[in-house]
Protein backbone atom coordinates (compact mmCIF):
# COMPACT_ATOMS: atom_id res chain seq x y z
CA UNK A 1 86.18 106.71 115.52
CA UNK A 2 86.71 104.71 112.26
CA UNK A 3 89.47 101.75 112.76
CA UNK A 4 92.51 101.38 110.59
CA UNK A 5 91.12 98.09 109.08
CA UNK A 6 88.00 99.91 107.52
CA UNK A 7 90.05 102.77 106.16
CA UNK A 8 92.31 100.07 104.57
CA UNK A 9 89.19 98.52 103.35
CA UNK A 10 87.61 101.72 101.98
CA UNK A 11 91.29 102.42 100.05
CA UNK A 12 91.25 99.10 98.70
CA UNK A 13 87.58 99.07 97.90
CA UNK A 14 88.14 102.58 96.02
CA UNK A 15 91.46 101.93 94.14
CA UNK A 16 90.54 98.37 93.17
CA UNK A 17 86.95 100.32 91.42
CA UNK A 18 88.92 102.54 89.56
CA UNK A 19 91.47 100.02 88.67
CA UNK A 20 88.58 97.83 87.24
CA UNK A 21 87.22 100.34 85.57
CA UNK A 22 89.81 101.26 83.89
CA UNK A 23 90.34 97.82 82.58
CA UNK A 24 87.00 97.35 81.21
CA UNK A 25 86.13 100.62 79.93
CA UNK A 26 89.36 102.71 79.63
CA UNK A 27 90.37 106.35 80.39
CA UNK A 28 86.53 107.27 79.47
CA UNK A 29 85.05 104.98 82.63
CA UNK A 30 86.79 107.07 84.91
CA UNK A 31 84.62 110.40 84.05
CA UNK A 32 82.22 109.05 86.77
CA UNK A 33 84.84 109.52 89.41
CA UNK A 34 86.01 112.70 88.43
CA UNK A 35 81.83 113.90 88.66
CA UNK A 36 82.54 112.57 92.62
CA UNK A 37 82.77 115.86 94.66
CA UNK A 38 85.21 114.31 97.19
CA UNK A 39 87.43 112.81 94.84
CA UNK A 40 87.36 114.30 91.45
CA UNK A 41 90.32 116.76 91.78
CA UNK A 42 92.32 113.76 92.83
CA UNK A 43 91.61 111.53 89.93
CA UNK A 44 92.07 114.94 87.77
CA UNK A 45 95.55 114.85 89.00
CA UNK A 46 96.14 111.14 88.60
CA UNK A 47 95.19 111.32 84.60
CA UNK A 48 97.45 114.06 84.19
CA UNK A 49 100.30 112.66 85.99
CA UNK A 50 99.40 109.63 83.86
CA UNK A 51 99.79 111.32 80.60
CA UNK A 52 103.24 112.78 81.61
CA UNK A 53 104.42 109.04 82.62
CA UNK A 54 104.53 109.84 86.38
CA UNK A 55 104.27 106.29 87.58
CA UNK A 56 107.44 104.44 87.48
CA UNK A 57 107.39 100.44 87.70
CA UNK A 58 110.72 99.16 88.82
CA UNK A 59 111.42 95.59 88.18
CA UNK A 60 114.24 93.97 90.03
CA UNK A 61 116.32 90.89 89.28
CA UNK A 62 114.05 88.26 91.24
CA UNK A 63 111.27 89.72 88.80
CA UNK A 64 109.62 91.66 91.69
CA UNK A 65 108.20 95.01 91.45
CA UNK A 66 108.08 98.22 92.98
CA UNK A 67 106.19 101.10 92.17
CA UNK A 68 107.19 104.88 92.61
CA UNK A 69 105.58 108.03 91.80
CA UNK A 70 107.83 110.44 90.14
CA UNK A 71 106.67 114.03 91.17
CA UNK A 72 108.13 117.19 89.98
CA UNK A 73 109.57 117.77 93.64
CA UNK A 74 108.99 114.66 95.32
CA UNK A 75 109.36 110.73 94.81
CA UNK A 76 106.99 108.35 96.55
CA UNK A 77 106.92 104.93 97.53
CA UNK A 78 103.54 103.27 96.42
CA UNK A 79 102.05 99.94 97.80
CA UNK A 80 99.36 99.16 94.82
CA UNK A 81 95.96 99.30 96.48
CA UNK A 82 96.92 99.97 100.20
CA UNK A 83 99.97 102.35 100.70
CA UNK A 84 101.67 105.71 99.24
CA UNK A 85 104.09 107.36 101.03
CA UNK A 86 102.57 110.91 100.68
CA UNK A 87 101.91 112.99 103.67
CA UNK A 88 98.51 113.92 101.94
CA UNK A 89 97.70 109.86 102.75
CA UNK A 90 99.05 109.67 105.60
CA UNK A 91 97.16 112.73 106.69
CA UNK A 92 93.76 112.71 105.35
CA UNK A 93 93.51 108.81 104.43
CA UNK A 94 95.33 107.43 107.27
CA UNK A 95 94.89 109.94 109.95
CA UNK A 96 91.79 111.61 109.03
CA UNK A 97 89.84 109.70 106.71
CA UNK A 98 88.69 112.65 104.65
CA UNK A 99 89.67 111.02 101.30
CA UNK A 100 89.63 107.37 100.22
CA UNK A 101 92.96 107.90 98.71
CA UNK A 102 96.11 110.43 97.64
CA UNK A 103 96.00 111.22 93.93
CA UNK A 104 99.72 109.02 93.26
CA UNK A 105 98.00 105.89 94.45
CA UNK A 106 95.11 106.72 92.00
CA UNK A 107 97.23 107.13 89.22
CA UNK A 108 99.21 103.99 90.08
CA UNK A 109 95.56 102.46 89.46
CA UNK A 110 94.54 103.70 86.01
CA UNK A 111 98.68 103.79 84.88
CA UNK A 112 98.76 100.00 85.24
CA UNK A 113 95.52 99.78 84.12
CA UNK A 114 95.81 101.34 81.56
CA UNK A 115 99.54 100.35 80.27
CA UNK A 116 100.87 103.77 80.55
CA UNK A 117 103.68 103.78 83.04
CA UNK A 118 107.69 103.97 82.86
CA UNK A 119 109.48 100.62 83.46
CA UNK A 120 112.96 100.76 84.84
CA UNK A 121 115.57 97.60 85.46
CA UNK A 122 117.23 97.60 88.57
CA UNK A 123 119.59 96.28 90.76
CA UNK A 124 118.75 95.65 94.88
CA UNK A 125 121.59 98.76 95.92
CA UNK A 126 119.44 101.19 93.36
CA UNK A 127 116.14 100.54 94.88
CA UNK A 128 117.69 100.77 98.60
CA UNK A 129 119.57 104.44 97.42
CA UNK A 130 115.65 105.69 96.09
CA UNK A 131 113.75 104.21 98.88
CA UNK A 132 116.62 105.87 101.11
CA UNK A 133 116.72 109.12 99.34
CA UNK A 134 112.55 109.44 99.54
CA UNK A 135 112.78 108.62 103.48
CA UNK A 136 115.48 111.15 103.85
CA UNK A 137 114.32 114.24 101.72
CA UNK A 138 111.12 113.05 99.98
CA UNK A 139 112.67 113.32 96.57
CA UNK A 140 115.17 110.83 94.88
CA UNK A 141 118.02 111.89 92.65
CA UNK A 142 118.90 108.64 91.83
CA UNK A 143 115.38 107.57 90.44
CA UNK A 144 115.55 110.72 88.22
CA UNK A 145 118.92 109.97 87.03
CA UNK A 146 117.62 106.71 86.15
CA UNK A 147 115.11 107.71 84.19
CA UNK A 148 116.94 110.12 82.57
CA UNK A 149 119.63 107.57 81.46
CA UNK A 150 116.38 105.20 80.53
CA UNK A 151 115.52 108.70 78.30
CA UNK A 152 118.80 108.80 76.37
CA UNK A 153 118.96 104.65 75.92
CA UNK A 154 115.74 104.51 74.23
């Protein structure tokens, strides 16, 4: 049985390649990962979710951030490099170690990368109400609503 400190390693090991390779060769040094039979779908569906602005940095006062994934019917909390709080990670990264990695931590990767991810301004009480609102029903209102308003204000 694999340990949890070698799946972290592999996750880290994975998301830091793609991140890298993103950096030095752009959207077209990822086709290599998407020819990898075990993990091509999933960068598939990080590029796309890319391209639609997905990835949501959140920047609070004290200049720290926090990065979400903004799914059509979910929200998740992502950790860059090590966590997402998916059940697809927790269940085949964490638990089963069929997959280096879910596809919203992948497209946290290439989205910073790559420049290509919503920023949002917020307050302490905001962040607490999404990470809140993704523990309790996996989806948060108040991060759409935020983006929304971002939307109109721009």
């Amino acid at each position: 049985m694999k340990s949890k400190s070698s799946d972290n390693n592999t996750t880290l090991m994975f998301i830091k390649e793609i991140y890298l390779t993103c950096l030095s060769e752009g959207k077209n040094g990822i086709k290599r990962f998407i020819k990898n039979l075990r993990t091509g779908e999933r960068v598939k569906k990080a590029l796309k979710a890319v391209s639609e602005k997905r990835v949501v940095r959140v920047i609070l006062p004290s200049n720290t951030d926090i990065w979400f994934f903004n799914g059509k019917d979910s929200t998740h909390l992502i950790i860059p490099f090590k966590y997402c709080s998916c059940m697809d990670f927790l269940i085949h990264t964490v638990t089963k170690f069929t997959t280096p990695a879910c596809y919203h931590l992948i497209a946290q990767a290439i989205a910073k990368a790559l420049n290509n991810y919503r920023t949002l301004r917020l307050n302490e009480g905001e962040v607490i109400s999404i990470i809140n609102e993704i523990n309790m029903r996996n989806l948060s209102i108040t991060l759409k609503r935020k983006i929304k308003e971002s939307e109109r204000n721009s």
